[in-house]
C-alpha atoms as a PDB file:
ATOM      1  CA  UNK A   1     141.171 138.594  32.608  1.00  0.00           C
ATOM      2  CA  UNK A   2     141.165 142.245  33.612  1.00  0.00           C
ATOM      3  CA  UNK A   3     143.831 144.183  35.387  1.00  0.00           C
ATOM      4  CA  UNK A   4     141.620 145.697  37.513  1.00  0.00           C
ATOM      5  CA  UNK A   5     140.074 142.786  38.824  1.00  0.00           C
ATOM      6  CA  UNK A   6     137.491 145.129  41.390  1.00  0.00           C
ATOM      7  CA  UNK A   7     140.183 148.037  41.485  1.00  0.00           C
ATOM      8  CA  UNK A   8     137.435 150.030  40.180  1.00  0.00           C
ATOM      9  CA  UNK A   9     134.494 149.084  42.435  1.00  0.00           C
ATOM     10  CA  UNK A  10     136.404 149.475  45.420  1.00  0.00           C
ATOM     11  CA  UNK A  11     137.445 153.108  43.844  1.00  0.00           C
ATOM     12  CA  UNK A  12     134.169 153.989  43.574  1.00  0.00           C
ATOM     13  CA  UNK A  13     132.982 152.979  47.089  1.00  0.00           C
ATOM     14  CA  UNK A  14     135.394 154.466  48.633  1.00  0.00           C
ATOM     15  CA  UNK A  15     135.053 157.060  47.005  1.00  0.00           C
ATOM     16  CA  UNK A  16     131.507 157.194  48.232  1.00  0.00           C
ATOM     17  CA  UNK A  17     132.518 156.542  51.884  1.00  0.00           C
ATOM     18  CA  UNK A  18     134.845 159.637  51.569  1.00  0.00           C
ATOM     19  CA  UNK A  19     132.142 161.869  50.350  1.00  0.00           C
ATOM     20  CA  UNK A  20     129.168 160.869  53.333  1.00  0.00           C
ATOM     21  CA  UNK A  21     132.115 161.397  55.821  1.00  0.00           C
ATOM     22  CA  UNK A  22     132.169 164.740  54.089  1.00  0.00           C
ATOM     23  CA  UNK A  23     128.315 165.037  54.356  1.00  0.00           C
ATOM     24  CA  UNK A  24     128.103 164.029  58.156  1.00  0.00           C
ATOM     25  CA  UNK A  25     131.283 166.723  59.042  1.00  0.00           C
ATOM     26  CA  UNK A  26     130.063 169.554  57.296  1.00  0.00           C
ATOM     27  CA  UNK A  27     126.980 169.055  59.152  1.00  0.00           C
ATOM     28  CA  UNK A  28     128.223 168.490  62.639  1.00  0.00           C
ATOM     29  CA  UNK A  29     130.337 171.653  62.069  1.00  0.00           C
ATOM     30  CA  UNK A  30     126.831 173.102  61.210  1.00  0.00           C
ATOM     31  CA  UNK A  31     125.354 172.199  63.883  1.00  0.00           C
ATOM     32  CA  UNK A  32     128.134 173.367  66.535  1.00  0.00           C
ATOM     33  CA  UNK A  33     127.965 176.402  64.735  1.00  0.00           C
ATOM     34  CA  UNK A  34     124.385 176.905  65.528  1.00  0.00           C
ATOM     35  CA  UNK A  35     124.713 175.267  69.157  1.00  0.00           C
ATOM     36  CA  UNK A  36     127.284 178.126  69.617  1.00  0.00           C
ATOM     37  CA  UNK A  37     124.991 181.053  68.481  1.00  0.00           C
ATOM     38  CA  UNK A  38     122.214 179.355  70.457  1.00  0.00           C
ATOM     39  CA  UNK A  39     119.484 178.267  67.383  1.00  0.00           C
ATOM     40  CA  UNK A  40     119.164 174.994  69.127  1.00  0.00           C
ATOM     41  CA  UNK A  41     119.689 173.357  71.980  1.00  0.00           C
ATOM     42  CA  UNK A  42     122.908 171.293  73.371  1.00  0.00           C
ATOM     43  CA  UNK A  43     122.676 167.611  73.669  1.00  0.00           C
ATOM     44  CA  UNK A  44     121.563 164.665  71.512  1.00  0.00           C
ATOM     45  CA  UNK A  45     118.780 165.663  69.288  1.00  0.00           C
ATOM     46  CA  UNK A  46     116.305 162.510  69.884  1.00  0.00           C
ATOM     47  CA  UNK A  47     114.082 161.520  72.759  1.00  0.00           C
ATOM     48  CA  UNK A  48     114.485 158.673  75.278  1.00  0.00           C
ATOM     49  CA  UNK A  49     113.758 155.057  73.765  1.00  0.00           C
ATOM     50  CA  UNK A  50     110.282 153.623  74.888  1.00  0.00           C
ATOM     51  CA  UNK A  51     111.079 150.980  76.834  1.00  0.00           C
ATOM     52  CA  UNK A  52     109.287 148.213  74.635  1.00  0.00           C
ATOM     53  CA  UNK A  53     112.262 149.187  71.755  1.00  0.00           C
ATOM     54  CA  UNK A  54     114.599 147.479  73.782  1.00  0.00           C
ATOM     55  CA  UNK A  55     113.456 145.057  76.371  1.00  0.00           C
ATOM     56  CA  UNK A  56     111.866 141.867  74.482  1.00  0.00           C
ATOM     57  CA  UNK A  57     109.138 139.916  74.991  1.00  0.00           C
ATOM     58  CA  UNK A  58     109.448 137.763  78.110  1.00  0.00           C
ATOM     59  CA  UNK A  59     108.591 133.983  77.073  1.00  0.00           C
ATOM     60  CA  UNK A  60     104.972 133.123  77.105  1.00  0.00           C
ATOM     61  CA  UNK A  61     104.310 136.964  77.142  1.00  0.00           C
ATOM     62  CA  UNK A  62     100.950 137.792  74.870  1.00  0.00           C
ATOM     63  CA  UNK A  63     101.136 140.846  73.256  1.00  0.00           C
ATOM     64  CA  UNK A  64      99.244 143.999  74.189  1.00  0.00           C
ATOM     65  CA  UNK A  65      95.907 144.181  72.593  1.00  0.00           C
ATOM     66  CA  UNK A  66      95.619 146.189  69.293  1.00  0.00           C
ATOM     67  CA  UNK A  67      93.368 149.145  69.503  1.00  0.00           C
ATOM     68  CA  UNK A  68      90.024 149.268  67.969  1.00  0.00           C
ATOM     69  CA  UNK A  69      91.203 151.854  64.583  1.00  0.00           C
ATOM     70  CA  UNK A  70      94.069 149.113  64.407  1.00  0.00           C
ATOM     71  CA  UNK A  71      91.998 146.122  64.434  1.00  0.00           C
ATOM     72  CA  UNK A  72      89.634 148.089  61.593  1.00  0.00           C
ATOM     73  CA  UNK A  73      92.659 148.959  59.410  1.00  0.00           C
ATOM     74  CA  UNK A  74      93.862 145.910  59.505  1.00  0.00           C
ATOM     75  CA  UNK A  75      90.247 144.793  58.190  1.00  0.00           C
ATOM     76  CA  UNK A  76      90.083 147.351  55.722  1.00  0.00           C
ATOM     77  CA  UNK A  77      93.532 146.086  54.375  1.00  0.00           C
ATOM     78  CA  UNK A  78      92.716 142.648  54.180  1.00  0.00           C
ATOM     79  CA  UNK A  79      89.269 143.759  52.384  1.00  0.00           C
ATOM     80  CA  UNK A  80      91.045 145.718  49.369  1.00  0.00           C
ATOM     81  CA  UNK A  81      93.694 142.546  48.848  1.00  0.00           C
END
Protein backbone atom coordinates (compact mmCIF):
# COMPACT_ATOMS: atom_id res chain seq x y z
CA UNK A 1 0.00 0.00 0.00
CA UNK A 2 1.23 3.52 -0.68
CA UNK A 3 2.43 6.08 1.77
CA UNK A 4 0.64 8.61 0.32
CA UNK A 5 -2.57 7.12 0.43
CA UNK A 6 -4.41 10.58 -1.40
CA UNK A 7 -1.56 12.90 0.06
CA UNK A 8 -1.05 13.75 -3.43
CA UNK A 9 -4.60 14.42 -4.71
CA UNK A 10 -5.42 16.50 -1.94
CA UNK A 11 -1.91 18.42 -2.80
CA UNK A 12 -2.96 19.02 -5.99
CA UNK A 13 -6.48 20.36 -5.21
CA UNK A 14 -5.50 22.43 -2.94
CA UNK A 15 -3.21 23.52 -4.70
CA UNK A 16 -5.81 24.43 -7.26
CA UNK A 17 -8.09 26.10 -4.66
CA UNK A 18 -5.05 28.34 -3.73
CA UNK A 19 -4.46 29.43 -7.23
CA UNK A 20 -8.54 30.49 -8.21
CA UNK A 21 -8.42 32.36 -4.80
CA UNK A 22 -5.46 33.97 -6.49
CA UNK A 23 -7.48 34.44 -9.76
CA UNK A 24 -10.69 35.94 -8.03
CA UNK A 25 -8.23 38.56 -5.75
CA UNK A 26 -6.20 39.78 -8.38
CA UNK A 27 -9.31 40.56 -10.08
CA UNK A 28 -11.32 42.20 -7.38
CA UNK A 29 -8.18 44.33 -6.76
CA UNK A 30 -8.65 45.03 -10.56
CA UNK A 31 -11.70 45.96 -10.42
CA UNK A 32 -11.44 48.44 -7.28
CA UNK A 33 -8.72 49.77 -9.09
CA UNK A 34 -10.84 50.72 -11.97
CA UNK A 35 -13.99 51.60 -9.67
CA UNK A 36 -11.47 54.11 -8.13
CA UNK A 37 -10.35 55.80 -11.45
CA UNK A 38 -14.01 55.69 -12.48
CA UNK A 39 -13.92 53.01 -15.79
CA UNK A 40 -16.98 51.47 -14.34
CA UNK A 41 -19.50 51.88 -12.20
CA UNK A 42 -19.85 51.01 -8.24
CA UNK A 43 -22.11 48.27 -7.20
CA UNK A 44 -22.77 44.64 -8.18
CA UNK A 45 -22.18 44.14 -11.80
CA UNK A 46 -25.52 42.03 -12.72
CA UNK A 47 -29.14 43.02 -13.11
CA UNK A 48 -32.12 42.27 -10.84
CA UNK A 49 -33.37 38.49 -11.02
CA UNK A 50 -36.68 38.09 -13.08
CA UNK A 51 -38.97 37.14 -10.79
CA UNK A 52 -39.87 33.64 -12.42
CA UNK A 53 -35.87 32.62 -11.38
CA UNK A 54 -36.92 32.44 -8.01
CA UNK A 55 -40.54 32.10 -7.17
CA UNK A 56 -41.76 28.45 -8.37
CA UNK A 57 -44.54 27.25 -9.90
CA UNK A 58 -47.61 27.42 -7.67
CA UNK A 59 -49.34 23.79 -7.71
CA UNK A 60 -51.69 23.19 -10.53
CA UNK A 61 -50.04 26.29 -12.23
CA UNK A 62 -49.81 25.64 -16.31
CA UNK A 63 -47.02 27.09 -17.75
CA UNK A 64 -46.98 30.20 -19.93
CA UNK A 65 -47.53 29.44 -23.51
CA UNK A 66 -44.40 29.05 -25.75
CA UNK A 67 -44.15 31.58 -28.48
CA UNK A 68 -44.79 30.81 -32.02
CA UNK A 69 -40.53 30.80 -33.22
CA UNK A 70 -40.36 28.46 -30.02
CA UNK A 71 -43.02 26.13 -30.88
CA UNK A 72 -41.30 26.02 -34.69
CA UNK A 73 -37.80 25.34 -33.29
CA UNK A 74 -38.84 22.95 -31.30
CA UNK A 75 -40.41 21.33 -34.61
CA UNK A 76 -37.48 21.88 -36.57
CA UNK A 77 -35.45 20.00 -33.80
CA UNK A 78 -37.55 17.15 -33.55
CA UNK A 79 -37.53 17.02 -37.59
CA UNK A 80 -33.55 16.72 -37.93
CA UNK A 81 -33.49 13.83 -34.94
Amino acid sequence: MPDSMGKRKRRDVTARKAAAREERRVARAARKKDREAGLIEAGPPIGPAEQSEFLAMPEGAEPAEESQDEAEDRAEDRAEA
